[in-house]
Protein backbone atom coordinates (compact mmCIF):
# COMPACT_ATOMS: atom_id res chain seq x y z
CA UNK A 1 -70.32 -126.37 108.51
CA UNK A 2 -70.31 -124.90 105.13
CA UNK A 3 -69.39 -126.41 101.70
CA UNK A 4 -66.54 -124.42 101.62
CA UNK A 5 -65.64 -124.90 104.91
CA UNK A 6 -66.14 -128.16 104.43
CA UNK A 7 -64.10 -128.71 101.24
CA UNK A 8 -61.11 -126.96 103.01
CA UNK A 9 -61.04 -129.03 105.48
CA UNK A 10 -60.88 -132.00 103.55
CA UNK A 11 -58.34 -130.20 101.10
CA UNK A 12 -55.09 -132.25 100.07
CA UNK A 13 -51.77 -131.05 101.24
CA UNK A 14 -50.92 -130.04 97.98
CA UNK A 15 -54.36 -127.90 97.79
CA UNK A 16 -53.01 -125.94 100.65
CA UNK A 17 -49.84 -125.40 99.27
CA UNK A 18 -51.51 -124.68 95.85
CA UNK A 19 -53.46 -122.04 97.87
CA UNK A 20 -51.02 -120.70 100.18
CA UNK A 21 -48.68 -119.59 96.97
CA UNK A 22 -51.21 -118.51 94.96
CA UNK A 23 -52.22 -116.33 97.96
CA UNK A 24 -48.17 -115.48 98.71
CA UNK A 25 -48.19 -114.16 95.10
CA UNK A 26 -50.93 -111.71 95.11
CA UNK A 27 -49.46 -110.46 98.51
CA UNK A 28 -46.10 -110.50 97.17
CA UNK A 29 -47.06 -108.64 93.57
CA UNK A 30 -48.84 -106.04 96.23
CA UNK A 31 -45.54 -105.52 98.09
CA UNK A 32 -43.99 -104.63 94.54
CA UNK A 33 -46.02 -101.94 94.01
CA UNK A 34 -46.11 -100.58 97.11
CA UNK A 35 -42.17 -100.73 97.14
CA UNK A 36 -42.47 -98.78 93.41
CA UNK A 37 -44.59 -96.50 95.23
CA UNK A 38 -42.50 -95.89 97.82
CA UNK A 39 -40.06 -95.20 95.71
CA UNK A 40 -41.31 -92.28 93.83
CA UNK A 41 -42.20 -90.89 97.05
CA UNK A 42 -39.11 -91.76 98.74
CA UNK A 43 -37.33 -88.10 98.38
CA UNK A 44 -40.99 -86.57 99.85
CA UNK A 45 -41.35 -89.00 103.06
CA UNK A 46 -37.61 -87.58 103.49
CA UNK A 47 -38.02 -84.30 103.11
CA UNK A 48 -41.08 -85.01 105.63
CA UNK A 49 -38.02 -86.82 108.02
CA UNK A 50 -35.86 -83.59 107.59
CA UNK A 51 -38.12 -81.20 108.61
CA UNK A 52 -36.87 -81.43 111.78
CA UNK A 53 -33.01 -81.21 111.46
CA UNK A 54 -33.66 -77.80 109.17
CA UNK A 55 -35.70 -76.54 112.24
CA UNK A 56 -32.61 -77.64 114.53
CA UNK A 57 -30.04 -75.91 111.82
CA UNK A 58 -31.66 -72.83 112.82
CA UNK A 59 -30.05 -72.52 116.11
CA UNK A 60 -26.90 -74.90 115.66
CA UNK A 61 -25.07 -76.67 112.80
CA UNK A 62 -27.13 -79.33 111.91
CA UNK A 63 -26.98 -82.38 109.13
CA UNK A 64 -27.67 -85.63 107.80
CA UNK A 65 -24.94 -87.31 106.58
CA UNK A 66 -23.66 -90.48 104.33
CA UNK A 67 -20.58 -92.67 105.34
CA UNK A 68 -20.81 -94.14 102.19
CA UNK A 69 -21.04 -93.62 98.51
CA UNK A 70 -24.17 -95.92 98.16
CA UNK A 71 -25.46 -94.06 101.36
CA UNK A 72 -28.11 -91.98 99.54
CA UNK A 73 -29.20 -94.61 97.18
CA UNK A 74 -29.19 -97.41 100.13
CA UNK A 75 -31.86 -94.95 102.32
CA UNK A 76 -34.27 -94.20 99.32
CA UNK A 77 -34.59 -98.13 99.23
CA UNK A 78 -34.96 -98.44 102.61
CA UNK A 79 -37.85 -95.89 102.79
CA UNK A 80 -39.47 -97.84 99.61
CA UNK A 81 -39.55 -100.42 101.46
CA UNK A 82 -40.51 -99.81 104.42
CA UNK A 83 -43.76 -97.64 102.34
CA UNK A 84 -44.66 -100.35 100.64
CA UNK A 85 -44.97 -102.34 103.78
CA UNK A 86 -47.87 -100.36 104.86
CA UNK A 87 -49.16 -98.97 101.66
CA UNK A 88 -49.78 -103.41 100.67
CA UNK A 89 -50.76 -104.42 104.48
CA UNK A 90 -54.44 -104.51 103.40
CA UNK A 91 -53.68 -106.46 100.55
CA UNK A 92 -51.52 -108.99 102.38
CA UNK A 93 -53.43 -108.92 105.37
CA UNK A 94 -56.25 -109.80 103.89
CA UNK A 95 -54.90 -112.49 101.91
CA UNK A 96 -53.72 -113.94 105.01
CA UNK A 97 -57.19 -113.86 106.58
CA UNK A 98 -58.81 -115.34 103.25
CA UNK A 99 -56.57 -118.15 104.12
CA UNK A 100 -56.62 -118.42 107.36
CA UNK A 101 -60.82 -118.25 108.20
CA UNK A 102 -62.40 -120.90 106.02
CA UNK A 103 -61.05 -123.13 108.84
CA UNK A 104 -62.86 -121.47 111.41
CA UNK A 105 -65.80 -121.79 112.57
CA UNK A 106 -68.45 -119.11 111.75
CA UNK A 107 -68.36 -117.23 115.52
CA UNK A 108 -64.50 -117.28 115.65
CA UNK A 109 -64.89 -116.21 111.75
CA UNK A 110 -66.68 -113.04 113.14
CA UNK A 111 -64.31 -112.18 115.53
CA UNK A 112 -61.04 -112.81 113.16
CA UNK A 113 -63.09 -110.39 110.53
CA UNK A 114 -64.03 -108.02 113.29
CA UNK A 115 -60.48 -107.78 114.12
CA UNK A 116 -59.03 -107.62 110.99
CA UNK A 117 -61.53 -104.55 109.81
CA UNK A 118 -60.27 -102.45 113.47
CA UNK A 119 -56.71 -103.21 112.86
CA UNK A 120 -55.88 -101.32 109.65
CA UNK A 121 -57.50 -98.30 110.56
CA UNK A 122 -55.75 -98.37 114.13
CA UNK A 123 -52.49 -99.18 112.63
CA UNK A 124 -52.59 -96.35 110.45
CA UNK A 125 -53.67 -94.20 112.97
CA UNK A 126 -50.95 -95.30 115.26
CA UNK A 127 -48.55 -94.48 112.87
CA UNK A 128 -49.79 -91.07 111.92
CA UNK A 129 -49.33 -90.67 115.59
CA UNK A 130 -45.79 -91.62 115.38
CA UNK A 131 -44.93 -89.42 112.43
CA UNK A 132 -47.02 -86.60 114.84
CA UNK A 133 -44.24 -86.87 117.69
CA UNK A 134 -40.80 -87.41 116.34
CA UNK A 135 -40.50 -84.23 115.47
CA UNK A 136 -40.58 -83.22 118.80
CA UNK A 137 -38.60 -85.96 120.45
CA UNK A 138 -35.98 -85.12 117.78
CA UNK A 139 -35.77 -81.63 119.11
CA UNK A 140 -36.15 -82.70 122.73
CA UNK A 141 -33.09 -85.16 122.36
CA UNK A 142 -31.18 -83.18 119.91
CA UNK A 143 -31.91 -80.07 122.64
CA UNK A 144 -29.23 -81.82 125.22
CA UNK A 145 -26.84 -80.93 123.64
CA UNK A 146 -25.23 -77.31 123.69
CA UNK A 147 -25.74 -74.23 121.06
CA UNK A 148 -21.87 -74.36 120.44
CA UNK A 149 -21.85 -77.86 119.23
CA UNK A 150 -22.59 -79.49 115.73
CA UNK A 151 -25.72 -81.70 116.09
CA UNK A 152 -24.22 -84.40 112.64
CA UNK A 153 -26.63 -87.41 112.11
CA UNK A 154 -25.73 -90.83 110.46
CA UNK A 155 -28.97 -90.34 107.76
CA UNK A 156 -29.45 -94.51 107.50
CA UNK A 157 -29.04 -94.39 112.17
CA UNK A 158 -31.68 -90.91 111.92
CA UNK A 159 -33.95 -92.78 109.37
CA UNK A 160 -34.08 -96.13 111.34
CA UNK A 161 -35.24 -94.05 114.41
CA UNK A 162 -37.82 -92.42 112.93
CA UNK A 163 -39.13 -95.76 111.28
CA UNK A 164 -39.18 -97.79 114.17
CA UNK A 165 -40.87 -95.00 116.34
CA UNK A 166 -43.97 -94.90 113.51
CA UNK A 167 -43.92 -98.93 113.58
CA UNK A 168 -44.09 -98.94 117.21
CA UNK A 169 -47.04 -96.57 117.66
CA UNK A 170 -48.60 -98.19 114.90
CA UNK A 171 -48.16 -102.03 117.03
CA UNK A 172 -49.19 -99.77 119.96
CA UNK A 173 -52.48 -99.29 118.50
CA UNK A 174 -53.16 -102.53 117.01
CA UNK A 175 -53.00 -103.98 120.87
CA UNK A 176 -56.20 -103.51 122.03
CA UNK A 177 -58.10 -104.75 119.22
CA UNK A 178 -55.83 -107.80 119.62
CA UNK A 179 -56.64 -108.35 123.07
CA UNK A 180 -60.50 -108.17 122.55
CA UNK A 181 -60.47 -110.05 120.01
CA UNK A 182 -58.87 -112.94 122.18
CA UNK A 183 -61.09 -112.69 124.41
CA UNK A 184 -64.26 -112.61 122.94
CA UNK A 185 -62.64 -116.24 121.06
CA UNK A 186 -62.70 -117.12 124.91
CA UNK A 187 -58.64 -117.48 124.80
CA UNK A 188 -57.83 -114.74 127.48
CA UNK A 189 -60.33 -113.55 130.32
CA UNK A 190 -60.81 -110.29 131.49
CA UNK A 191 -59.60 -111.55 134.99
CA UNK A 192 -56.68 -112.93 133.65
CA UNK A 193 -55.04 -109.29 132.18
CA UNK A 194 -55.83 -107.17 135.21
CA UNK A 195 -54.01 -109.42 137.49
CA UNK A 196 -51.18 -109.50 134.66
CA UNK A 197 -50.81 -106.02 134.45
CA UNK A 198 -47.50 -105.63 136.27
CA UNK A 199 -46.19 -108.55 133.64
CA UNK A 200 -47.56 -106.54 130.59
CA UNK A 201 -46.05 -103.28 131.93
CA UNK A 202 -42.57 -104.89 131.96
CA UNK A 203 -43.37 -106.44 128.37
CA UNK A 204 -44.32 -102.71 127.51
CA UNK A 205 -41.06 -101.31 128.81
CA UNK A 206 -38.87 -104.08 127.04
CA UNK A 207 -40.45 -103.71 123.77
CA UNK A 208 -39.86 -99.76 124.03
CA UNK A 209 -36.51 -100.19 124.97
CA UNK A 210 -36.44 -102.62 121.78
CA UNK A 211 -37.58 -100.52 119.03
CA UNK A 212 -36.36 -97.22 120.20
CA UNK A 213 -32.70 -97.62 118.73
CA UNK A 214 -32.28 -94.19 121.07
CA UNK A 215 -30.70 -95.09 124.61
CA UNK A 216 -32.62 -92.71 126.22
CA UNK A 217 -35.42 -93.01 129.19
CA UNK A 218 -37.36 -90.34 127.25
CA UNK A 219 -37.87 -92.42 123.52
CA UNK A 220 -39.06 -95.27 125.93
CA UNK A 221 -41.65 -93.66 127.74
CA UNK A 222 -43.19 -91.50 124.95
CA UNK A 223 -43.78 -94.88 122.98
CA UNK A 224 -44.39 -97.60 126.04
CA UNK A 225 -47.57 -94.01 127.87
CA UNK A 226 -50.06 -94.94 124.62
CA UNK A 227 -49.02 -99.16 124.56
CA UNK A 228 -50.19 -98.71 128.39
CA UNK A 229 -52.86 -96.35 127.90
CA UNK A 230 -54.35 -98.82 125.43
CA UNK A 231 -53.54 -101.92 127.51
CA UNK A 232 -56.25 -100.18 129.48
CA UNK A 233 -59.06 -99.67 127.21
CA UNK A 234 -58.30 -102.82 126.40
CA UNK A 235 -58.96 -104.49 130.06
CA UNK A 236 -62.00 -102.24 130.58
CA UNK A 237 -63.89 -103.40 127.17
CA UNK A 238 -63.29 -107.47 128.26
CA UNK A 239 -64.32 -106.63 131.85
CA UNK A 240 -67.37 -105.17 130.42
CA UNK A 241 -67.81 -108.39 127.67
CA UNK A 242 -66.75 -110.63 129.79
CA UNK A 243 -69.63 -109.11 132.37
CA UNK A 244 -72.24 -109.61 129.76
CA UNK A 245 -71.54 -113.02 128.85
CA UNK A 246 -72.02 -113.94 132.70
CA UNK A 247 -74.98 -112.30 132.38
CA UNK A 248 -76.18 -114.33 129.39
CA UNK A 249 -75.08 -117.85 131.23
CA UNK A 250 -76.73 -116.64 134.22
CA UNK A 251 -80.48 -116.20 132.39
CA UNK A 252 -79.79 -118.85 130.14
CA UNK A 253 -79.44 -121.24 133.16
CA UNK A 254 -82.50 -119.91 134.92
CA UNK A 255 -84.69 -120.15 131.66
CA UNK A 256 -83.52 -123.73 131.91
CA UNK A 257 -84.30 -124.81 135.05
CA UNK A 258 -87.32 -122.95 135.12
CA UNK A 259 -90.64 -125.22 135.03
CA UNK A 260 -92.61 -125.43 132.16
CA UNK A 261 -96.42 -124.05 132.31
């Protein structure tokens, strides 16, 4: 054990609190900018949003509306926020690691920092993968309906879709790194997830059906195919560590018991 280590762990109640707020600040003064950001950029992530309606308005009347006077000013806030969310996650995130790892130990340490370093670059790329499809489940859904009709969308209901399709992906993509990591911590087993997998595939479907605000079979399945795809990297990589380490006990054992010359 380290001196640091060490020192934490002996650390006063009020030390931790002392810590944890002067931590909560940083992450919270982070999340300010961010939401400043996000403002500023607000009225270009929306013109990013209604891409697709113009493309619809092509063919059919086609809108985003406000039912209220605020409406306008209400979304802009919304879409700081939710940008400064991700634009601050690695500050935040890695103020919650600072404060969570000097009570580990030094192997469950690597794996926490391992994890950490895969999850913001998967997380982004999930959601550039979500901002990648809605166009085109936009004009897949909005397609249902007929050429003669007026295709009029709630703008807070349209942007509230859109965000929780890019948050999902993004989750989507954090789950594998999630799942190794637990494993290689020796908390879930290889063994354990394949003979899960009917469990995790309802879990899949029930979180899709959860953060698609879109009753519709179609929203589900584009977001739950990647969650599953990935549940499956995700079982092959701990059937392979999990191989390895029996491996490891298995020569480690026969070096033991071997005689000595």
């Amino acid at each position: 054990m380290t001196a640091n280590t060490a020192a934490r762990s002996t650390m006063p109640l009020a030390g931790h609190l002392r810590e944890a707020r002067r931590r909560a600040t940083r992450a919270a003064v982070a999340l300010l900018v961010g939401v400043i950001v996000g403002f500023f950029l607000s009225d270009q992530i929306l013109d990013i949003l209604r891409a697709p309606i113009e493309e619809l308005a092509r063919s059919r009347q086609a809108s985003l509306n406000y039912d209220t006077v605020t409406g306008a000013f209400d979304l802009e806030l919304k879409i700081a926020l939710f940008t400064g969310v991700i634009v601050s996650s690695p500050v935040w995130l890695r103020e919650l690691f600072a404060y969570l790892t000097p009570g580990l130990t030094r192997r469950e340490k690597k794996y926490v920092i391992g994890f950490s370093a895969a999850a913001a670059p998967l997380f982004a790329a999930g959601c550039a993968f979500g901002f990648l499809i809605f166009p085109r489940m936009v004009s897949v859904l909005a397609g249902f309906a007929s050429d003669q009709d007026s295709t009029i969308l709630n703008a807070s209901y349209y942007v509230d879709f859109v965000m929780k399709i890019v948050l999902a992906t993004g989750i989507a993509f954090v789950l594998p790194a999630l799942l190794v990591m637990l494993n290689c911590l020796g908390l879930l087993s290889a063994h354990r997830l394949r003979s899960s997998w009917r469990i995790i595939v309802v879990v899949i479907a029930l979180f899709s059906a959860l953060v698609t605000p879109a009753a519709d079979v179609l929203s589900m399945f584009i977001v739950a195919l990647p969650m599953s795809a990935l549940f499956g990297a995700a079982v092959a990589i701990t059937t392979v560590h999990d191989k390895r380490a029996a491996r490891r006990a298995l020569t480690s054992d026969s070096a033991a018991l071997s005689p000595i010359c």
